[in-house]
Protein backbone atom coordinates (compact mmCIF):
# COMPACT_ATOMS: atom_id res chain seq x y z
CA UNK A 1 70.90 -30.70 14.26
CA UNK A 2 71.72 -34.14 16.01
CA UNK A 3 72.28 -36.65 12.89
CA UNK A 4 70.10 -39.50 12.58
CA UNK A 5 70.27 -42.41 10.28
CA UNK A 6 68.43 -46.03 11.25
CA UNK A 7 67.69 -48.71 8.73
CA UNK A 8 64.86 -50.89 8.63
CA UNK A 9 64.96 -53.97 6.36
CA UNK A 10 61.97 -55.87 4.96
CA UNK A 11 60.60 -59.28 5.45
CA UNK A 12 61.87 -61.10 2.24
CA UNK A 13 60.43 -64.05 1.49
CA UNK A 14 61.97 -66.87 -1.35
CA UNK A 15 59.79 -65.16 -4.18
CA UNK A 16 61.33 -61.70 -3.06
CA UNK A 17 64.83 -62.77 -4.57
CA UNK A 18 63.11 -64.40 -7.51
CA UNK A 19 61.53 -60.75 -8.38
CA UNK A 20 64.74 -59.51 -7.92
CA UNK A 21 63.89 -55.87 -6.99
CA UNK A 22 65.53 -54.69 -4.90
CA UNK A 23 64.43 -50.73 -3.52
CA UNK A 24 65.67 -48.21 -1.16
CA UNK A 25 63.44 -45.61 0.31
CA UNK A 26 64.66 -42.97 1.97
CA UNK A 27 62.67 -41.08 4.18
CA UNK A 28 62.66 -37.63 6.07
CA UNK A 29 60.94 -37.16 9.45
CA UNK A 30 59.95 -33.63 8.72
CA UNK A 31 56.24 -33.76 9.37
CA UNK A 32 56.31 -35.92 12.76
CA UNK A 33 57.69 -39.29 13.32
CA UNK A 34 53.95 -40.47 13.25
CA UNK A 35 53.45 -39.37 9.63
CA UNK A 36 56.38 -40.74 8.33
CA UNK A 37 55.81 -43.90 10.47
CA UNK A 38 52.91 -44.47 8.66
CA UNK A 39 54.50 -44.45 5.31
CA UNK A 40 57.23 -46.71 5.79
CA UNK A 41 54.69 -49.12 7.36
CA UNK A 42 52.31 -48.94 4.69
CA UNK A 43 55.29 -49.33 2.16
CA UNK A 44 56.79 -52.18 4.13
CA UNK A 45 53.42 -54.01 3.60
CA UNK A 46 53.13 -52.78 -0.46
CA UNK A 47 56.85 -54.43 -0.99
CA UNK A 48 55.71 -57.82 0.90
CA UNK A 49 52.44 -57.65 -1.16
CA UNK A 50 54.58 -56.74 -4.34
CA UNK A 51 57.25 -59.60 -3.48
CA UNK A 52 60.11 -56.29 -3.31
CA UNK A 53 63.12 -56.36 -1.36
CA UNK A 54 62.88 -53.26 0.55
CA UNK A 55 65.67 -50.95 2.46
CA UNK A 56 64.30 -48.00 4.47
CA UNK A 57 66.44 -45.47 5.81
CA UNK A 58 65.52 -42.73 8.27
CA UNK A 59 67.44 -39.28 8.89
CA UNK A 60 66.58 -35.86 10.24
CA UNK A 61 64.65 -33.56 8.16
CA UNK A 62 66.99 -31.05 6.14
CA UNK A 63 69.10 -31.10 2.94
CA UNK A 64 72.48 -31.77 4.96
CA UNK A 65 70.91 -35.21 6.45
CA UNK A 66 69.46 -35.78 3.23
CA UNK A 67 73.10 -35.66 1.41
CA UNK A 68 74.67 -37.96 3.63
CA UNK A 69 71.91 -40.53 3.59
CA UNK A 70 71.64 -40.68 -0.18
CA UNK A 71 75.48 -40.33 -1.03
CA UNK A 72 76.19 -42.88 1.40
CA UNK A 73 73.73 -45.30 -0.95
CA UNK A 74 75.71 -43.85 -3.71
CA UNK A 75 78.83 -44.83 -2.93
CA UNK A 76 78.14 -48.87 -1.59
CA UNK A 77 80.01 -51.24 -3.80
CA UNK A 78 76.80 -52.92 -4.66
CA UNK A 79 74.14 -49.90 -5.48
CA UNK A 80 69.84 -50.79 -5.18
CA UNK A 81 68.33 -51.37 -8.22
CA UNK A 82 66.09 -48.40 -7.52
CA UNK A 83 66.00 -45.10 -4.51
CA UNK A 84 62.84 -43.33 -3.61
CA UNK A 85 63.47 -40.57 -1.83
CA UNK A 86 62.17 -36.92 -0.65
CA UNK A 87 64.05 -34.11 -2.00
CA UNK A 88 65.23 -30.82 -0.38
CA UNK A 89 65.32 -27.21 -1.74
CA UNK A 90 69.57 -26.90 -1.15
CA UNK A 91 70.20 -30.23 -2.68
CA UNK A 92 67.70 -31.48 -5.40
CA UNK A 93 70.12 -30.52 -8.99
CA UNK A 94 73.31 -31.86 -6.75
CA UNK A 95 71.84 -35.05 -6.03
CA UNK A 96 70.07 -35.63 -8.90
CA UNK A 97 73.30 -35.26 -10.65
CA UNK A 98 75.34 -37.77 -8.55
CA UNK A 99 72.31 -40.52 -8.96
CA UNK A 100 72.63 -39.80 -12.59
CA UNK A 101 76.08 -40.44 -12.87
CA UNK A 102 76.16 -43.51 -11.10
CA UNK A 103 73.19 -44.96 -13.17
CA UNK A 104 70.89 -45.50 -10.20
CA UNK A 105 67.09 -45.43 -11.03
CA UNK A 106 65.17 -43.27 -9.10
CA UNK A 107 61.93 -41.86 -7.96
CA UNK A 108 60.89 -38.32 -6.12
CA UNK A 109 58.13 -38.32 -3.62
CA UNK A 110 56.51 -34.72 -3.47
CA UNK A 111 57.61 -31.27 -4.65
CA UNK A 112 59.11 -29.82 -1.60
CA UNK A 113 61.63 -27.69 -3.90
CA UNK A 114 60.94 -24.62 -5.50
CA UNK A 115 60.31 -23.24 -9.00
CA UNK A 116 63.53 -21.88 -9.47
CA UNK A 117 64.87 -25.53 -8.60
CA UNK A 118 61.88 -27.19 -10.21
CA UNK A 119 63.66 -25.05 -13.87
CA UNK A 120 66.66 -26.20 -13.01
CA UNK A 121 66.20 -30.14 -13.01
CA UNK A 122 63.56 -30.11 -15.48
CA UNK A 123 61.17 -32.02 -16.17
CA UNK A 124 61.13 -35.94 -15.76
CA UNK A 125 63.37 -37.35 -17.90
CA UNK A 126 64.08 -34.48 -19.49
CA UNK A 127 68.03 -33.58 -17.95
CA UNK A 128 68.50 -36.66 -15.77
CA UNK A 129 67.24 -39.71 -17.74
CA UNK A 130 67.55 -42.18 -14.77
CA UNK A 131 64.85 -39.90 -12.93
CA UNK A 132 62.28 -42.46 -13.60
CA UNK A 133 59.42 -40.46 -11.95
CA UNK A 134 58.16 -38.72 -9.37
CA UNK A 135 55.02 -39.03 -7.14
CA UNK A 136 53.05 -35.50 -6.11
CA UNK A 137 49.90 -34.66 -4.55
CA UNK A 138 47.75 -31.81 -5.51
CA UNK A 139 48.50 -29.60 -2.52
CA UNK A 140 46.41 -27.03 -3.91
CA UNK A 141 43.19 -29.19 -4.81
CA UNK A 142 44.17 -30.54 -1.34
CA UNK A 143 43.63 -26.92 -0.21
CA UNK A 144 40.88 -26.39 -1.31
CA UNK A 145 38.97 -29.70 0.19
CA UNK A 146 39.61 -28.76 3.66
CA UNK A 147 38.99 -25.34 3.13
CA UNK A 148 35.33 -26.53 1.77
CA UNK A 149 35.04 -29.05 4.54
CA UNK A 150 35.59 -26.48 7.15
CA UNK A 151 33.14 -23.57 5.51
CA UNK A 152 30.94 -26.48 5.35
CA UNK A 153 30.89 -27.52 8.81
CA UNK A 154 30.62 -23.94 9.70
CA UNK A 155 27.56 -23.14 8.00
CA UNK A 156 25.57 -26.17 9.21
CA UNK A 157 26.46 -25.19 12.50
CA UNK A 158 26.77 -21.41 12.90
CA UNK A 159 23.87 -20.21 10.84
CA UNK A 160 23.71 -17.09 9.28
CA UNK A 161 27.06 -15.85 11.41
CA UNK A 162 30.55 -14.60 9.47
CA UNK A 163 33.16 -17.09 8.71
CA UNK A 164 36.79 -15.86 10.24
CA UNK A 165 39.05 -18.14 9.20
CA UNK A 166 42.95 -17.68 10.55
CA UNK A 167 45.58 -19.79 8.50
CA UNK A 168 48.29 -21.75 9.91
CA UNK A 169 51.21 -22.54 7.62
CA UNK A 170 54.50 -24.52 7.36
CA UNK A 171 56.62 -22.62 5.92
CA UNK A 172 57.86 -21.27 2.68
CA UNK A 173 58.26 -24.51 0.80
CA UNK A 174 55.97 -25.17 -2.56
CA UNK A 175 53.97 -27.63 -0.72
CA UNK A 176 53.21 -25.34 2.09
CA UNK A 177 52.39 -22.52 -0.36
CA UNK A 178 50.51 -24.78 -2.70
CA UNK A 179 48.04 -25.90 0.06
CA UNK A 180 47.57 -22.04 1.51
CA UNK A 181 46.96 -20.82 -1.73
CA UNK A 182 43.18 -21.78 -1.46
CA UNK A 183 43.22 -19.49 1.59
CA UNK A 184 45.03 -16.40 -0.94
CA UNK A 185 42.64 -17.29 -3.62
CA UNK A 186 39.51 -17.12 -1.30
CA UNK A 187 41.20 -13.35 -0.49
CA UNK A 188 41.68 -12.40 -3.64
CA UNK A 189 38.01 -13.91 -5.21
CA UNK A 190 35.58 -13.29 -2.20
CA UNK A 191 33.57 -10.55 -2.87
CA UNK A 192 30.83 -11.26 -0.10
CA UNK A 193 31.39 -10.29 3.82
CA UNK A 194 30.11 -14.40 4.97
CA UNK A 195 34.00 -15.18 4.65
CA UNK A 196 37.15 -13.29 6.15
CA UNK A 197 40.16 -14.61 6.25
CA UNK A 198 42.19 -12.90 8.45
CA UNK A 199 45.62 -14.05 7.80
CA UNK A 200 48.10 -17.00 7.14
CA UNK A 201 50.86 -17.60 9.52
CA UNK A 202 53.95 -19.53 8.77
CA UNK A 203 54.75 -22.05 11.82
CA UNK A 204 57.45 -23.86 10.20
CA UNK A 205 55.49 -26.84 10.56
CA UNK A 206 56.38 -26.52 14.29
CA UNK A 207 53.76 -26.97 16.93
CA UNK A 208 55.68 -25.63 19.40
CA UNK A 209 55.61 -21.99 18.02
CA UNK A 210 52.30 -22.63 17.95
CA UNK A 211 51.85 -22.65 21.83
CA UNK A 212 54.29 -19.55 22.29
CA UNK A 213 52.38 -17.48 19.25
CA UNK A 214 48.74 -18.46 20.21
CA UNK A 215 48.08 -16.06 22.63
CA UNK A 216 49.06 -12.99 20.17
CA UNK A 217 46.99 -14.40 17.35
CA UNK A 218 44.25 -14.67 19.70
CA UNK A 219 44.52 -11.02 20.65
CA UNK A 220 44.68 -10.16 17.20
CA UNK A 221 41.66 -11.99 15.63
CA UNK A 222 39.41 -12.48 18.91
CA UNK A 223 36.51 -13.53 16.30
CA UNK A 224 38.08 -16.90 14.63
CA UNK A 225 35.85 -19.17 14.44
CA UNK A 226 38.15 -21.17 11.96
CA UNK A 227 41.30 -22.34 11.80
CA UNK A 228 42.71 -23.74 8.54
CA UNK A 229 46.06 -26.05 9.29
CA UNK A 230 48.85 -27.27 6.95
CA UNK A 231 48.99 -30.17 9.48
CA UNK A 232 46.80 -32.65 11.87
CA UNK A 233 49.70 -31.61 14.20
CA UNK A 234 49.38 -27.93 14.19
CA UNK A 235 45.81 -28.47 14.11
CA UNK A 236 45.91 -30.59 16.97
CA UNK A 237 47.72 -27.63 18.67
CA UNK A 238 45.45 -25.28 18.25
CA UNK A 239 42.83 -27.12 19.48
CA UNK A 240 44.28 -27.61 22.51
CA UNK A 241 45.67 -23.79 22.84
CA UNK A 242 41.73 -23.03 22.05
CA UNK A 243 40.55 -24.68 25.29
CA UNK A 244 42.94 -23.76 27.64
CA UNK A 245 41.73 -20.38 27.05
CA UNK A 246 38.27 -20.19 25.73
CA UNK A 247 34.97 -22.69 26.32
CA UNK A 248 33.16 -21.46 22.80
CA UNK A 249 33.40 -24.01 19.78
CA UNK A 250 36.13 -23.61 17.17
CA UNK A 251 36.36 -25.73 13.79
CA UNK A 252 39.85 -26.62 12.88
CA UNK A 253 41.23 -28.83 10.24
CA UNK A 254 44.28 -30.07 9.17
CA UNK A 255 46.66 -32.77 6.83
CA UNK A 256 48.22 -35.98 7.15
CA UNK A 257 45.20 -38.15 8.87
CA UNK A 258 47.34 -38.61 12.16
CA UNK A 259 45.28 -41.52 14.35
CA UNK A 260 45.27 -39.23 17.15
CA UNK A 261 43.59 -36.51 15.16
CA UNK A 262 41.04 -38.71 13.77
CA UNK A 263 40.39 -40.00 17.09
CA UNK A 264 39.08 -36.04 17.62
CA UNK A 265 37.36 -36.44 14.60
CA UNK A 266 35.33 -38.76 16.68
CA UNK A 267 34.83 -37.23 19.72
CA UNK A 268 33.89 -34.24 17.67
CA UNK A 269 36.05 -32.21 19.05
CA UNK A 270 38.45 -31.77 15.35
CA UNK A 271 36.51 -31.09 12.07
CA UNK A 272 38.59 -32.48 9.71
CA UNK A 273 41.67 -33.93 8.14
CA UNK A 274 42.91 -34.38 4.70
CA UNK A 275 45.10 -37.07 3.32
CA UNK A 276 46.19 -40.25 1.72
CA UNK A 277 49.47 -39.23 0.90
CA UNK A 278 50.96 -42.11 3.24
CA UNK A 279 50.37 -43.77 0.22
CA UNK A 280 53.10 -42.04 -1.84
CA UNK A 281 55.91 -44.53 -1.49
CA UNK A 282 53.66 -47.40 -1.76
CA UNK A 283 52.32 -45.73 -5.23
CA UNK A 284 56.01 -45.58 -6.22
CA UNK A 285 56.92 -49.21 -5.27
CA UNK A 286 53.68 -50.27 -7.73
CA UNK A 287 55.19 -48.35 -10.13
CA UNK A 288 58.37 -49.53 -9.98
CA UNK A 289 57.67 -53.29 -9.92
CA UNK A 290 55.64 -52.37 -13.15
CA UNK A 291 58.42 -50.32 -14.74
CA UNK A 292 61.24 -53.41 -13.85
CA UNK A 293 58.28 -55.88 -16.05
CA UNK A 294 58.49 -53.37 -19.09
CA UNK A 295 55.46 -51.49 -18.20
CA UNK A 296 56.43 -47.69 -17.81
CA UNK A 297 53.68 -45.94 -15.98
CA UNK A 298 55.38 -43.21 -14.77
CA UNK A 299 55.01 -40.85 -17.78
CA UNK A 300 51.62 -41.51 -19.27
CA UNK A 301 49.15 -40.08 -17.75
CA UNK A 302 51.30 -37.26 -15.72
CA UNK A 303 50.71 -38.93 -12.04
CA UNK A 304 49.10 -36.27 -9.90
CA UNK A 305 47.28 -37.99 -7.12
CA UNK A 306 44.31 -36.42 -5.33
CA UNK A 307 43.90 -36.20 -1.72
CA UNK A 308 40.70 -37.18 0.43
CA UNK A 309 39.15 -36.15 3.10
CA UNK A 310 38.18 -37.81 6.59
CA UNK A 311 35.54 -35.56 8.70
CA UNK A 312 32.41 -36.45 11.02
CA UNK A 313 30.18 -37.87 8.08
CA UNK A 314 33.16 -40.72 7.05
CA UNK A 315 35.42 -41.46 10.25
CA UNK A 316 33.38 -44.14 11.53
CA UNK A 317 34.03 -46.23 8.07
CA UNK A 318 37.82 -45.36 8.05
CA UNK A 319 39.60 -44.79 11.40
CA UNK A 320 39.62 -48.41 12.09
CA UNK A 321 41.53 -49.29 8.95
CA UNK A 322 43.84 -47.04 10.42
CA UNK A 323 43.89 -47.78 13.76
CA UNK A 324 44.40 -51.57 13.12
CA UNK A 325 46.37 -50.99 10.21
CA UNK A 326 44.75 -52.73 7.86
CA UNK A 327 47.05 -52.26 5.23
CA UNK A 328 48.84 -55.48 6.19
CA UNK A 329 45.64 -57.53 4.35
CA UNK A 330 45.68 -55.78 1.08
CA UNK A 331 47.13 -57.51 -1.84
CA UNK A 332 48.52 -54.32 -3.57
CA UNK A 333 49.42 -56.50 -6.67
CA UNK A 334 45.84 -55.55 -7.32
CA UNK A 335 46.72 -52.24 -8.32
CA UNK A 336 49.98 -53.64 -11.17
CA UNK A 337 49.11 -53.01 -14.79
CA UNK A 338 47.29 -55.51 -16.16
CA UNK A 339 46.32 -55.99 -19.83
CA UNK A 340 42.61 -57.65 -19.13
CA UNK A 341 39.67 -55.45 -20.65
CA UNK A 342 38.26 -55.07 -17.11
CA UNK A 343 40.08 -52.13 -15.43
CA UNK A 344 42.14 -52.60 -12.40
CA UNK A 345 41.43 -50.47 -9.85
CA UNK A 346 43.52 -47.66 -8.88
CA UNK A 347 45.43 -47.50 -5.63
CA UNK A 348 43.28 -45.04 -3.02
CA UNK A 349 42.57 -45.31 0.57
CA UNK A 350 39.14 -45.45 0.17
CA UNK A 351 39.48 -48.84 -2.37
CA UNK A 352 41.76 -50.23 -0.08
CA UNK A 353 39.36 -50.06 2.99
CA UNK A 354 36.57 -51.44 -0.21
CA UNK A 355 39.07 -54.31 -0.33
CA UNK A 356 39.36 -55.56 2.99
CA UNK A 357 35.62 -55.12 3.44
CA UNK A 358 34.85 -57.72 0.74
């Protein structure tokens, strides 16, 4: 695969270098360049907000890209005071070994590896003391919500008629698996004959398979009436595979809150996507800042964030904030520690968007 690696430095203002953070994020394009867009511009505006001087780096999504990126970090003569990056399956223990031994601070977004690995490295702080923390969604809670959402929609608009659901994976990495398991847990629990679900099939988080396999799944499960995605991209996919070749309604749903897919949220014509994890660097920059004061959040309480959900009965309230990105106004030094009785809220999209609207 054709090596990319682009850097994108920060706006630093006078009180940037008086903070003296200083942060490199590293950042896959695995899910879409629109995803990951969206997280380095949400994270550029956190380390303005947070008075951070931010690095980000870009490079193609696998372990091998990964590697170079980070090792080149490694080996500068003057090292960040802190990396955030997004670990691979093939690399995780040899990386985390290398940032240990040169004493660099770092952070993990997501869980990508698997539980062999995940024995392996331990757990935070555990083997590799300079693994400050990592930052993880509940892929399976996450699941579960637009598995809900999507029976939901179903049964206010299909009365009294079967639910055949057809999954559509990533691929065989724990957050692909953590999110289908609703779908194997609804096979294994179900006892009633109101929900089938017919099968999950892995797309490598490719759309592209997607319009070369449709046809065959089609053929195979003529009665879907649902289709349960591991991403707005896939989802959007199948949507459009849907109407080239059949004018009856479908509900599909997906992850990552892509504009373009909540734009079909809209027009009605997608049911629903689940996200907020473009937040996940931003949550580790917050963090960070409050670690670098003395404050170490990254331990206690174990930080498992919890995704939300934008459908028909909430896009209205939230697509622009999207759209216009918003994010730019928010003062995320809201969200530091802060040792006054009254609580500080915590940082979700929804209390953003309650932020700007004040």
């Amino acid at each position: 695969m054709r090596y990319i690696l682009y850097i994108i430095f920060s706006m630093t203002t006078i009180q940037t270098f008086a903070a003296g953070i200083n942060v490199t994020l590293i950042l896959p394009d695995g899910k879409g360049p629109l995803f990951w867009q969206m997280v380095a511009n949400v994270s550029k505006a956190s380390a303005r907000s947070l008075h951070v001087d931010l690095e980000i780096i870009h490079h193609d999504p696998d372990r091998f890209a990964s590697r170079k990126a980070i090792e080149a970090v490694i080996q500068r003569k003057i090292t960040p005071g802190y990396i955030i990056f997004f670990p691979f399956n093939g690399n995780a223990v040899s990386l985390f070994t290398q940032l240990e031994s040169a004493k660099i601070p770092f952070v993990t977004l997501e869980q990508k590896f698997s539980d062999t690995v995940k024995l392996k490295l331990g757990n935070v702080r555990e083997k590799y003391q300079y693994w400050l923390g990592e930052i993880t969604y509940d892929n399976k809670t996450g699941g579960e919500l637009l598995l809900n959402t999507l029976i939901d929609a179903h049964k206010k608009t299909s009365h009294n008629k079967i639910a055949y659901i057809t999954g559509i994976g990533g691929d065989f990495d724990n957050v692909s698996k953590k999110r289908q398991s609703a779908l194997e847990s609804l096979i294994r629990q179900n006892t009633s004959n109101e929900i089938i679900i017919n099968q999950v099939f892995p797309m490598y988080w490719d759309p592209t398979i997607i319009n070369e396999r449709f046809p065959k799944i089609s053929m195979r499960y003529p009665k879907t009436n649902i289709f349960w995605c591991a991403s707005d991209e896939m989802a959007l996919e199948i949507l459009k595979e849907h109407k080239a070749t059949n004018n009856s309604p479908i509900i599909v749903g997906g992850f990552d809150w892509l504009p373009r897919a909540l734009k079909k949220i809209k027009s009605g014509e997608l049911t629903a996507s689940v996200g907020s994890h473009f937040l996940m660097a931003s949550h580790a920059l917050i963090k960070i800042v409050d670690y670098h004061n003395g404050i170490d959040r990254f331990l206690k309480p174990p930080y498992v964030l919890q995704y939300e959900v934008i459908s028909a009965n909430n896009v209205d309230e939230f697509l622009p904030f999207i759209e216009q990105k918003l994010w730019n106004k928010v003062n995320f030094s809201n969200y530091l520690f802060s040792k006054s009785s009254k609580p500080k809220p915590i940082l979700t999209f929804e209390n953003m968007v309650a932020s700007i609207e004040k």
